[in-house]
C-alpha atoms as a PDB file:
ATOM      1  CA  UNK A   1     -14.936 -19.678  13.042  1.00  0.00           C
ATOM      2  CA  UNK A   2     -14.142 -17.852  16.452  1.00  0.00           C
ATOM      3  CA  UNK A   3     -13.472 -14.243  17.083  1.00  0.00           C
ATOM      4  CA  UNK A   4     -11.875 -12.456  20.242  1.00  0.00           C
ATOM      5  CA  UNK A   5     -13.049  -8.921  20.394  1.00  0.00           C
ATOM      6  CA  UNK A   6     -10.979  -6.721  22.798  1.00  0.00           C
ATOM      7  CA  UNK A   7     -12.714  -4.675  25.029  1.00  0.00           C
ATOM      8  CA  UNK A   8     -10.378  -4.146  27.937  1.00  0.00           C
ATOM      9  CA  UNK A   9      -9.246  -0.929  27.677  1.00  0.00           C
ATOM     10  CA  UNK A  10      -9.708   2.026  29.929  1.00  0.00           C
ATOM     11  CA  UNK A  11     -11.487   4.648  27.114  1.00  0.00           C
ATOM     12  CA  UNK A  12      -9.393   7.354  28.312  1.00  0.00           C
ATOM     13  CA  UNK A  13      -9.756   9.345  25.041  1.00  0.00           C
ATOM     14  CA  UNK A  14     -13.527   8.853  24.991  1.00  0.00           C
ATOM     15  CA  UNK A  15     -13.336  10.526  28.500  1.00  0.00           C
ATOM     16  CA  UNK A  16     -11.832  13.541  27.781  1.00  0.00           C
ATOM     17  CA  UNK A  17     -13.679  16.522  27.227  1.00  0.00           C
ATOM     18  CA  UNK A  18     -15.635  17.443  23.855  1.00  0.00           C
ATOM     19  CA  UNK A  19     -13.031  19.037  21.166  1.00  0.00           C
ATOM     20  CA  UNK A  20     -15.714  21.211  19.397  1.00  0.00           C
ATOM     21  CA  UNK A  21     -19.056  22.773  20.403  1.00  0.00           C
ATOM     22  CA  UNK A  22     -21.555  20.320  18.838  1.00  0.00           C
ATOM     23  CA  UNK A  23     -24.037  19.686  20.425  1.00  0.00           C
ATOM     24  CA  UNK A  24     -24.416  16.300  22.006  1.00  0.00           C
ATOM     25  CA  UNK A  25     -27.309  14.448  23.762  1.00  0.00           C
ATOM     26  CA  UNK A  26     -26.306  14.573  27.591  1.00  0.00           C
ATOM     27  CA  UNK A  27     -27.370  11.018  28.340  1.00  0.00           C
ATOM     28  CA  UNK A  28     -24.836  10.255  25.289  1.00  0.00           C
ATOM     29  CA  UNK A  29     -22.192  12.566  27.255  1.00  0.00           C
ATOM     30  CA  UNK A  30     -22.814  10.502  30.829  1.00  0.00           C
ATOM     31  CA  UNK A  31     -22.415   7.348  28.802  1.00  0.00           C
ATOM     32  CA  UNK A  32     -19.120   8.105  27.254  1.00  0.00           C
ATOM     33  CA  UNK A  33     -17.756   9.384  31.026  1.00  0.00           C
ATOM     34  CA  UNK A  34     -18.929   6.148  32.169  1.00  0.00           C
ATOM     35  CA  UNK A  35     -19.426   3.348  30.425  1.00  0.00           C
ATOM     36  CA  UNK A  36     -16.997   1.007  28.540  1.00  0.00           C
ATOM     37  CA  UNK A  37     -17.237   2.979  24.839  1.00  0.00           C
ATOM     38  CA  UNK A  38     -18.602  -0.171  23.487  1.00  0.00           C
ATOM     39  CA  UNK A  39     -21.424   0.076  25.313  1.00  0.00           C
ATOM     40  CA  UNK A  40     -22.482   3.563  24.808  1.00  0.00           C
ATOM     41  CA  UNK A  41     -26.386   3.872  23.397  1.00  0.00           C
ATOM     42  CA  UNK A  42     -25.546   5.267  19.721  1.00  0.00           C
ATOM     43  CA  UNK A  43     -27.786   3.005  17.982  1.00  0.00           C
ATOM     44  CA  UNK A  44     -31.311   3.270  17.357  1.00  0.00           C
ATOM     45  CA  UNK A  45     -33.594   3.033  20.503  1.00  0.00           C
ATOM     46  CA  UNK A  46     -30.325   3.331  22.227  1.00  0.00           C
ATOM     47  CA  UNK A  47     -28.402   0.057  20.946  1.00  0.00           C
ATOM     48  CA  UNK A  48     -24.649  -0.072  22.348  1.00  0.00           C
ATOM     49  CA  UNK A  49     -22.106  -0.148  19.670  1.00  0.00           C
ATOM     50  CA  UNK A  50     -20.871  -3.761  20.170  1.00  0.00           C
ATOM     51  CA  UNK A  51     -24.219  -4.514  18.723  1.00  0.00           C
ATOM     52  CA  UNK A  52     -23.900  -4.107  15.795  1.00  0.00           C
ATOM     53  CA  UNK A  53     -19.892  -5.689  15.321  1.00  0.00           C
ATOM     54  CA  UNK A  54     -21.692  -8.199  16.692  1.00  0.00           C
ATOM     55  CA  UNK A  55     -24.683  -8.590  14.150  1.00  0.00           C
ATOM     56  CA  UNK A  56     -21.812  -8.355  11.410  1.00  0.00           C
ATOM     57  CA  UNK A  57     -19.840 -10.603  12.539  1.00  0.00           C
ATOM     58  CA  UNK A  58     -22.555 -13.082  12.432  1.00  0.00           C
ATOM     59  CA  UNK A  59     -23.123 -12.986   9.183  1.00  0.00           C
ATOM     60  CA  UNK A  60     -19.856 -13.532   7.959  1.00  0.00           C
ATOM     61  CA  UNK A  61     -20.589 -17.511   9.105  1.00  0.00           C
ATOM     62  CA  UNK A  62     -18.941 -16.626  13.005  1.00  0.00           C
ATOM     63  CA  UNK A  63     -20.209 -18.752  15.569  1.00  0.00           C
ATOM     64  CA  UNK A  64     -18.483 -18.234  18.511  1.00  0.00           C
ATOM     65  CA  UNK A  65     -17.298 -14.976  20.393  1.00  0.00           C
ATOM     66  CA  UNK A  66     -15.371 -14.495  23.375  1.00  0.00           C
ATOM     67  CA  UNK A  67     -15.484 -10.799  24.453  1.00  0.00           C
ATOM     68  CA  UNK A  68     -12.123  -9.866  26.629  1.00  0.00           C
ATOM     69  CA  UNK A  69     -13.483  -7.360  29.370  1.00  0.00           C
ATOM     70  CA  UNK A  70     -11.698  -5.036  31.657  1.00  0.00           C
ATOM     71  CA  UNK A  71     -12.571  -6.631  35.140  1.00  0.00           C
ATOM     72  CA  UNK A  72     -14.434  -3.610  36.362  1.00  0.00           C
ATOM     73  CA  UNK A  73     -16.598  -3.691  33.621  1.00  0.00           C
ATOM     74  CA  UNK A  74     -20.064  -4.224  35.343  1.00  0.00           C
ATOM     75  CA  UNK A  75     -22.776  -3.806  32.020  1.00  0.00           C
ATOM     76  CA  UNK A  76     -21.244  -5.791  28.908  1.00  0.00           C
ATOM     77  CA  UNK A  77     -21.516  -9.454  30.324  1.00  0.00           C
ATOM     78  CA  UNK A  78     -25.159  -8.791  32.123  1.00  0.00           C
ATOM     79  CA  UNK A  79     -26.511  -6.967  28.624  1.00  0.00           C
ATOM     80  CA  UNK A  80     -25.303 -10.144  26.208  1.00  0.00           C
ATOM     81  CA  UNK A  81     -25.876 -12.754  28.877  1.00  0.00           C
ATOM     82  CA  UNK A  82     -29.893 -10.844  28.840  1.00  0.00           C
ATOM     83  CA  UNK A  83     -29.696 -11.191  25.146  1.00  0.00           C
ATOM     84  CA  UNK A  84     -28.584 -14.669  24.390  1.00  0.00           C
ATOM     85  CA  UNK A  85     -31.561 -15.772  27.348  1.00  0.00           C
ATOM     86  CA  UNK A  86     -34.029 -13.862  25.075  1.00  0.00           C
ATOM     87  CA  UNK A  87     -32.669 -15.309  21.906  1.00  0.00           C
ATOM     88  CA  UNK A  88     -31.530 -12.125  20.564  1.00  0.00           C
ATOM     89  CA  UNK A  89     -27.908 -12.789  20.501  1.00  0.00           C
ATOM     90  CA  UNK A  90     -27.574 -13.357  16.246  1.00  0.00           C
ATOM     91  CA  UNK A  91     -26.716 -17.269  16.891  1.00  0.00           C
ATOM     92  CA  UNK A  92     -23.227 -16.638  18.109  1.00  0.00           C
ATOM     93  CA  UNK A  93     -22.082 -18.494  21.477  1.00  0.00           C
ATOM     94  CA  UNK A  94     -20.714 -15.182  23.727  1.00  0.00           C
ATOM     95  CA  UNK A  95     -17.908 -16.060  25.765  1.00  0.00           C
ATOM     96  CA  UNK A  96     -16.707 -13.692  28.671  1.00  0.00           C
ATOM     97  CA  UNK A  97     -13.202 -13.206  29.442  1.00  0.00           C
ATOM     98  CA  UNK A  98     -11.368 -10.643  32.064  1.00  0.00           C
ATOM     99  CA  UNK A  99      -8.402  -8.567  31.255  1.00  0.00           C
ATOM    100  CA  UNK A 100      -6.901  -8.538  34.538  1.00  0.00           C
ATOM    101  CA  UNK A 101      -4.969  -5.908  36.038  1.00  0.00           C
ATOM    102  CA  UNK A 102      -1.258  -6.545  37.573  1.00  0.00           C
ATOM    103  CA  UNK A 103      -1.111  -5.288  41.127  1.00  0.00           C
ATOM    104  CA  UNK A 104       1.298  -2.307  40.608  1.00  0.00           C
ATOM    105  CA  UNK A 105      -0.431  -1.119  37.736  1.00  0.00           C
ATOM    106  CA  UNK A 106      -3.828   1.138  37.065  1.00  0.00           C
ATOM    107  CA  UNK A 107      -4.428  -0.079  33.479  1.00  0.00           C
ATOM    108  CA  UNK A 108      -4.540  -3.113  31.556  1.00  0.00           C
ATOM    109  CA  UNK A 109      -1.063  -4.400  29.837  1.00  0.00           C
ATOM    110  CA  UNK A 110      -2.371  -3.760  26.187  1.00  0.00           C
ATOM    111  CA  UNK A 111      -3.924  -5.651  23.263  1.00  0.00           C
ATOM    112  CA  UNK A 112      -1.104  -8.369  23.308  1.00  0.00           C
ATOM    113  CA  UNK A 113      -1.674  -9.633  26.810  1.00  0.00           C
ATOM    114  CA  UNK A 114      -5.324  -9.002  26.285  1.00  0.00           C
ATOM    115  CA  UNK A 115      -5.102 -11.982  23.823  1.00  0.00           C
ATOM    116  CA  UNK A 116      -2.350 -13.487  26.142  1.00  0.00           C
ATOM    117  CA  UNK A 117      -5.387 -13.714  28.768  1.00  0.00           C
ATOM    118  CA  UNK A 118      -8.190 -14.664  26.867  1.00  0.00           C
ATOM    119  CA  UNK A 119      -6.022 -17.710  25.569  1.00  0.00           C
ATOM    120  CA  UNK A 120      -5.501 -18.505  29.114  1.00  0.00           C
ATOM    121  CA  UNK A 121      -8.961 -18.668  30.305  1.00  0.00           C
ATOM    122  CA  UNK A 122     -10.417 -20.527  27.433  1.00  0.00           C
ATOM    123  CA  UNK A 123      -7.177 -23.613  26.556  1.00  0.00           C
ATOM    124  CA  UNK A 124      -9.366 -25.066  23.880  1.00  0.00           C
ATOM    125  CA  UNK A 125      -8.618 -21.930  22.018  1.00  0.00           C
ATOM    126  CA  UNK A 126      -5.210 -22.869  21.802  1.00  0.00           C
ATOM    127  CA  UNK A 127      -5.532 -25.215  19.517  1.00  0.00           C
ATOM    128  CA  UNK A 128      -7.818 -23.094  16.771  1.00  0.00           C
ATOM    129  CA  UNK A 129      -7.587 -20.453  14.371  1.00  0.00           C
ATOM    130  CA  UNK A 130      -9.692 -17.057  15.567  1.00  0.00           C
ATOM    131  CA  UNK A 131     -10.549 -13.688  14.417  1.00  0.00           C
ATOM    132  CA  UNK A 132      -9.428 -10.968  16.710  1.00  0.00           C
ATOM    133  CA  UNK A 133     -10.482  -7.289  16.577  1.00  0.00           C
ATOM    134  CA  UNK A 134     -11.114  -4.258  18.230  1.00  0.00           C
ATOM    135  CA  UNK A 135     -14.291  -3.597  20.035  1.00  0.00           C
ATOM    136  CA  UNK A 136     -14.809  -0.101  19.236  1.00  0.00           C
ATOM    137  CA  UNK A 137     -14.517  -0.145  15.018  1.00  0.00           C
ATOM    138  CA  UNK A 138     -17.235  -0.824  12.885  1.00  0.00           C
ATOM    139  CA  UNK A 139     -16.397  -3.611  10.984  1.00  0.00           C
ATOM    140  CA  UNK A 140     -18.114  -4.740   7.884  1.00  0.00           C
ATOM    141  CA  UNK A 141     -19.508  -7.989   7.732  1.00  0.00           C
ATOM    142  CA  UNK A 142     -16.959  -8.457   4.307  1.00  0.00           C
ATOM    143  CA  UNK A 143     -13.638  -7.557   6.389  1.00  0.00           C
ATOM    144  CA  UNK A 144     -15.165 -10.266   9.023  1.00  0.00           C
ATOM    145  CA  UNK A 145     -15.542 -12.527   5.323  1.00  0.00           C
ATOM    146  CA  UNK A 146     -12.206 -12.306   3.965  1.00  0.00           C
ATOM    147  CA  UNK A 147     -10.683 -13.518   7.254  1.00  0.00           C
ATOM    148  CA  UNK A 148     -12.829 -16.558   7.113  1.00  0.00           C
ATOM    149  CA  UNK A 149     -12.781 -17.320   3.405  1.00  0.00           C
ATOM    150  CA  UNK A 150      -8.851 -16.643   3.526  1.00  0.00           C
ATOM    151  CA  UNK A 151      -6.780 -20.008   3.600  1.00  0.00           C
ATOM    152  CA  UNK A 152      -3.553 -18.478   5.079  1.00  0.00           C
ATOM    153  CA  UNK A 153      -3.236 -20.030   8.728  1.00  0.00           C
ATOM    154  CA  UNK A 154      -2.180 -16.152   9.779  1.00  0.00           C
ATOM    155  CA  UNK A 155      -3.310 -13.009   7.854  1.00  0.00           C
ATOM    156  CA  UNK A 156      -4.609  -9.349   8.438  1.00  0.00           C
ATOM    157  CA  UNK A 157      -6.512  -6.785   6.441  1.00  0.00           C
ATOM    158  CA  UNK A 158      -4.493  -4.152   4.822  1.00  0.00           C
ATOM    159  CA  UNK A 159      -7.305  -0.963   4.278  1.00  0.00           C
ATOM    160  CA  UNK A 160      -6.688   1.331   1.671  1.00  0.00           C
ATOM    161  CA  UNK A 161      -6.153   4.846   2.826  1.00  0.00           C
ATOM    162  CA  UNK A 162      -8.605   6.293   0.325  1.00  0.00           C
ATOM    163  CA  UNK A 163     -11.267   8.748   2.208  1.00  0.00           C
ATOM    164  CA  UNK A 164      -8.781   9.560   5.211  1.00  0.00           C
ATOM    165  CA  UNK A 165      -7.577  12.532   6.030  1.00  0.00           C
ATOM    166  CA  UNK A 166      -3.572  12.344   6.048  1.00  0.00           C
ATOM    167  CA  UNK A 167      -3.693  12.815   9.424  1.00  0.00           C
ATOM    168  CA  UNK A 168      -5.822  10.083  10.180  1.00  0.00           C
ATOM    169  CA  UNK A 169      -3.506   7.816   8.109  1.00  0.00           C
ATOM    170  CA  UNK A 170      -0.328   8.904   9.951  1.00  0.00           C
ATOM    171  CA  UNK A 171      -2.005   8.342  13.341  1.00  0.00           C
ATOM    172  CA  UNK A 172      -1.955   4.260  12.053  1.00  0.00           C
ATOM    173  CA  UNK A 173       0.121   1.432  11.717  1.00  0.00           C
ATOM    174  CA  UNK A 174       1.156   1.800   7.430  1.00  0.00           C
ATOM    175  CA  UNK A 175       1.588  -1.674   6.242  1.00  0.00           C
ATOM    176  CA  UNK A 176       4.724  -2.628   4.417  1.00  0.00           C
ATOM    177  CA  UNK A 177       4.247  -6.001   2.134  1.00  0.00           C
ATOM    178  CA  UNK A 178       6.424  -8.044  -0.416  1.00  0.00           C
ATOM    179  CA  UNK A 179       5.370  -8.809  -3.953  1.00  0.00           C
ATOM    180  CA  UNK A 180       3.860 -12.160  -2.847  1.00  0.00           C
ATOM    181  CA  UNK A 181       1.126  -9.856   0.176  1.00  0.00           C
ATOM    182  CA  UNK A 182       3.150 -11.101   3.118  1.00  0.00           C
ATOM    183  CA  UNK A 183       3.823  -8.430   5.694  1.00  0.00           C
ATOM    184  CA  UNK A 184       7.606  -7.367   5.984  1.00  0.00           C
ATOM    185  CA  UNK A 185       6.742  -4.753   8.510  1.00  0.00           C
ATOM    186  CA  UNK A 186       4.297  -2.389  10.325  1.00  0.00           C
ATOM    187  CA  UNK A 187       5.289   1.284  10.718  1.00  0.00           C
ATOM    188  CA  UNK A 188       3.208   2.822  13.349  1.00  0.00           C
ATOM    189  CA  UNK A 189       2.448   6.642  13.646  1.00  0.00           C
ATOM    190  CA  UNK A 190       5.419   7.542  11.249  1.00  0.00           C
ATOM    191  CA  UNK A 191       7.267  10.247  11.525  1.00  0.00           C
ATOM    192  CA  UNK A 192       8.155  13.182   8.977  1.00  0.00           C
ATOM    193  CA  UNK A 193      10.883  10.821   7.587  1.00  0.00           C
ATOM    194  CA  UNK A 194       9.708   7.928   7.374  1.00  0.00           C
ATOM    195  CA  UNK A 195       6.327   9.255   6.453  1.00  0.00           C
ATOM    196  CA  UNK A 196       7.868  10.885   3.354  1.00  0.00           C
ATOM    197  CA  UNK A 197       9.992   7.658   2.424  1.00  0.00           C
ATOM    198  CA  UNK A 198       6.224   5.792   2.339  1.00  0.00           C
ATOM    199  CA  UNK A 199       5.030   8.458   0.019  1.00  0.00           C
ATOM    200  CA  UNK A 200       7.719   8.265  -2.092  1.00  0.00           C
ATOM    201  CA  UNK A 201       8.210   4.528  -2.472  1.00  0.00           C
ATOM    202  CA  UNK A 202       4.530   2.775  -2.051  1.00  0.00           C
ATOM    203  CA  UNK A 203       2.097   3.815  -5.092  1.00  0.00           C
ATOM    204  CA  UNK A 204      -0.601   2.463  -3.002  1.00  0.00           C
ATOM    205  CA  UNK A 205      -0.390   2.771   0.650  1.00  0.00           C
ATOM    206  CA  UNK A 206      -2.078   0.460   3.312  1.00  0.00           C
ATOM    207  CA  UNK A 207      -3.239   0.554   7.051  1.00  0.00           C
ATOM    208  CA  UNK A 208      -4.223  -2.248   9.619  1.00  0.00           C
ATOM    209  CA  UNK A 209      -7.074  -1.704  11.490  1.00  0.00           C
ATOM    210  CA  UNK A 210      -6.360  -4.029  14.026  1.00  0.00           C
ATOM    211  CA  UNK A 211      -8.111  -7.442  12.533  1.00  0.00           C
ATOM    212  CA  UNK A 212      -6.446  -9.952  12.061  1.00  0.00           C
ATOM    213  CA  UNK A 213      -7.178 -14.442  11.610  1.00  0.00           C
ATOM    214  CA  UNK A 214      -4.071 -16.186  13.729  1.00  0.00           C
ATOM    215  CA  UNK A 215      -3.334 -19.938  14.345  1.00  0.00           C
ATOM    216  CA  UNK A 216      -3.149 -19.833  18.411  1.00  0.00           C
ATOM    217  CA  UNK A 217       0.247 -22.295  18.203  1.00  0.00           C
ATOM    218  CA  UNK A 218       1.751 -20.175  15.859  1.00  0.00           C
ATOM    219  CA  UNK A 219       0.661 -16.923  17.300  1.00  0.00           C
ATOM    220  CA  UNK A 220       1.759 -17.877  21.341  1.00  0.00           C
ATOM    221  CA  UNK A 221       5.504 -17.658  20.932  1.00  0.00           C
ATOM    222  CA  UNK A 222       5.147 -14.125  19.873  1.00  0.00           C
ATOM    223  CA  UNK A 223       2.256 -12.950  22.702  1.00  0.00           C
ATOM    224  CA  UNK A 224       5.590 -14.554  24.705  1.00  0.00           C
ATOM    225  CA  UNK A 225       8.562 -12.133  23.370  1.00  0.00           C
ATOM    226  CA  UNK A 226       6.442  -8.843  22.641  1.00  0.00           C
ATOM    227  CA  UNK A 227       8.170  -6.360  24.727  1.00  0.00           C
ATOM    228  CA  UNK A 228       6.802  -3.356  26.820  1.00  0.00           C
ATOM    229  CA  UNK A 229       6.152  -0.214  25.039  1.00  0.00           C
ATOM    230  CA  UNK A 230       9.497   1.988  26.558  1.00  0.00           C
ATOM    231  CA  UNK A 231       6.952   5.014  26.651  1.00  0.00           C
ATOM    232  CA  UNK A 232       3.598   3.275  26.978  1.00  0.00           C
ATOM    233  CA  UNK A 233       4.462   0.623  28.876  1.00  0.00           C
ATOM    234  CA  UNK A 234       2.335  -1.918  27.649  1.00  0.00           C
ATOM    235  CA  UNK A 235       2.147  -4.576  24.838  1.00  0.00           C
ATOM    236  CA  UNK A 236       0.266  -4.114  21.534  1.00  0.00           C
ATOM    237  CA  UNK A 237      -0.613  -6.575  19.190  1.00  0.00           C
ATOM    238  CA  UNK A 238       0.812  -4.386  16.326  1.00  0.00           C
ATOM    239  CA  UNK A 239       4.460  -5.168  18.047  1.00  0.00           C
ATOM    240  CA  UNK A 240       3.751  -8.391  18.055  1.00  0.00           C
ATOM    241  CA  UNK A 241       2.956  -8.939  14.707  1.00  0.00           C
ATOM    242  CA  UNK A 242       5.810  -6.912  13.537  1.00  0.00           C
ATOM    243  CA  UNK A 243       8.278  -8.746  15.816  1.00  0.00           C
ATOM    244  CA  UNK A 244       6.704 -11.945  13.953  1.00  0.00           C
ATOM    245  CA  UNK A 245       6.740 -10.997  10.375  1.00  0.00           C
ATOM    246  CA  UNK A 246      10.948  -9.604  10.700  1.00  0.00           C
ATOM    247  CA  UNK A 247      11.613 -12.753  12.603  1.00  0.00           C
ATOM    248  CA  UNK A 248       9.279 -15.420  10.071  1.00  0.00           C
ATOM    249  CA  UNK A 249       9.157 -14.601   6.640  1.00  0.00           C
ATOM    250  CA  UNK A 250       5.828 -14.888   4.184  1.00  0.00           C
ATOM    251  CA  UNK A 251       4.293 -15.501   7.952  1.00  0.00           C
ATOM    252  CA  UNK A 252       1.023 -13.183   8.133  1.00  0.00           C
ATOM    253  CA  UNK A 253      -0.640 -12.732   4.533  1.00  0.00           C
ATOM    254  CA  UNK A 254      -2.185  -8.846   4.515  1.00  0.00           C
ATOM    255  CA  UNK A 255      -5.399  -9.043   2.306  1.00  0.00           C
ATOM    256  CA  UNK A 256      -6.774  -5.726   0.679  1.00  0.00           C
ATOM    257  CA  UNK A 257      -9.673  -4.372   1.444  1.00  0.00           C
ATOM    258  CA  UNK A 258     -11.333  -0.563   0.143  1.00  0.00           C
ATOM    259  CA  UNK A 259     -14.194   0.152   2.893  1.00  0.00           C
ATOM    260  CA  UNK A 260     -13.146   3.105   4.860  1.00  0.00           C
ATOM    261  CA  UNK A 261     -14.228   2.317   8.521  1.00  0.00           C
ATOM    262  CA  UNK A 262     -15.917   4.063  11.086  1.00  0.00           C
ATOM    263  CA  UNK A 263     -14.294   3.959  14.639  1.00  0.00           C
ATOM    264  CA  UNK A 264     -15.874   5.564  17.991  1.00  0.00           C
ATOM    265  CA  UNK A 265     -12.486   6.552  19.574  1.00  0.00           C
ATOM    266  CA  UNK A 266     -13.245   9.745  21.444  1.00  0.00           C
ATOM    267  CA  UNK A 267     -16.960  12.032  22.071  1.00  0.00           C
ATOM    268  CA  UNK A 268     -16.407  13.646  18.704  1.00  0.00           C
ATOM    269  CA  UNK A 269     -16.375  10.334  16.827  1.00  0.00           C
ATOM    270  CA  UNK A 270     -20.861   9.733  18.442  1.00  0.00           C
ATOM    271  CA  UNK A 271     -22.700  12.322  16.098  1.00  0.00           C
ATOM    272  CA  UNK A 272     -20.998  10.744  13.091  1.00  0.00           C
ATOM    273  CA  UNK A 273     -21.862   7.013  14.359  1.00  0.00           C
ATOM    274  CA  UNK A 274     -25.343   7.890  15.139  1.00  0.00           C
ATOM    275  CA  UNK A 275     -25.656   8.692  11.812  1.00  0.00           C
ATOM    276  CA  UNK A 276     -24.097   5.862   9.874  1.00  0.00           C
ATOM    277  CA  UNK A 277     -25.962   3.363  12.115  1.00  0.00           C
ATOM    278  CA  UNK A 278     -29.343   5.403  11.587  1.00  0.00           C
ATOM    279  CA  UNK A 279     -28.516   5.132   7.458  1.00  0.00           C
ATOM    280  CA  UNK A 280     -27.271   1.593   7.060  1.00  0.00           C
ATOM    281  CA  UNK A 281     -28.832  -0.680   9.680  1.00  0.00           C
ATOM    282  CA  UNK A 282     -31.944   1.227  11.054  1.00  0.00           C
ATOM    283  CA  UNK A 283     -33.606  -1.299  13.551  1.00  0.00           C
ATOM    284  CA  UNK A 284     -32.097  -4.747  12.544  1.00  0.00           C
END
């Protein structure tokens, strides 16, 4: 099984300035201004983050990885390439890939053309079925086990909202599914309306976390069409698959899953990380 992690973006909210007044190690602090979030030393003896999606996603049976980079990312490739000449690298085959930049832009063009390029740079993908994720939430290795073990060519997990804050939940993508588990539709950040037409009409609510398994032939038409955001200006994979489940029916199977997941989005998110790393994986 492959997996595309996507580690292109820009970590603008990890740059921003601490929210609260905890205290936070001032190496950590440099690292967030600086490096790509994935990278930053929260683990024990100073692991990056990536490490440890990494580790998990090896032992959910994952062999190969291709990490999608922003191009002026200068420490991710040199710090796996060091680890897979050292044998350290889990067993998984790492696979670079750039998300460049269009000329008249200062940003990358989202998650969708993130895939888009990855694709590009590595055809024999084309032809496979492959994990992709984010590269700054803390996946389990059983999310990573479900998309392997599932039989569906498409599918994507559907986390329960249980141990969220509501305003966490409304800042995701709420998963809308028919009796059979197929997705019907993907309402992101909802607003008071809809928001209270979901509480009303789905005893159990779902969000994606951004994981899904595609079939690269069936997935490519749909990279194709995704529009620009009209305010963000870019495209995200959660468009796509939304475009794809209104247009193809019973197309992407959603698969339920209870774990609530940690996710190092902006300075405030490092003190709680640190901590879950220290308690679950210590030095592995």
């Amino acid at each position: 099984m492959k997996l595309l992690i996507l580690a292109g973006g820009m970590s603008s909210r990890m740059k921003k300035d601490l929210t609260s007044n905890m205290a936070l190690d001032p190496k950590l602090i440099e690292q967030a201004n600086t490096l790509p979030k994935c990278m930053i030393g929260v683990g024990k003896n100073g692991r990056p983050f990536m490490d440890y999606v990494l580790y998990n996603a090896s032992k959910a049976r994952i062999k190969e990885v291709i990490l999608i980079l922003n191009p002026k990312d200068t420490v991710t490739q040199t710090h796996y390439e060091n680890l897979t000449a050292n044998h350290k690298n889990w067993g998984l085959d790492i696979k670079f890939a750039r998300q460049y930049i269009p000329e008249n832009r200062e940003k990358p063009l989202g998650t969708t053309d993130a895939i888009e390029q990855a694709l590009m740079q590595f055809p024999s993908w084309q032809n496979s079925r492959f994990i992709v994720c984010n590269g700054d939430n803390l996946y389990p290795s059983k999310a990573f086990r479900l998309l392997v073990d599932d039989t569906h060519p498409n599918a994507m997990l559907d986390w329960d909202t249980g141990g969220y804050t509501v305003e966490r939940v409304r800042n995701c993508a709420i998963i809308k599914k028919d009796k059979k588990g197929f997705l019907i539709d993907l309402v992101e950040k909802p607003n008071d309306t809809e928001w209270e037409e979901i509480v009303k009409t789905m005893p159990r609510m779902g969000i994606s976390w951004n994981i899904f398994a595609f079939t690269a032939k069936d997935l490519i038409p749909f990279l194709e069409k995704t529009p620009l955001h009209p305010i963000r200006n870019e495209k995200e994979i959660p468009v796509t698959v939304r475009l794809w489940a209104n247009e193809v029916p019973e197309s992407i199977y959603t698969i339920p899953i209870a774990d609530v997941l940690p996710d190092l989005t902006s300075k405030s998110d490092i003190a709680d990380i640190q901590t879950i790393l220290e308690k679950d994986y210590g030095d592995f």
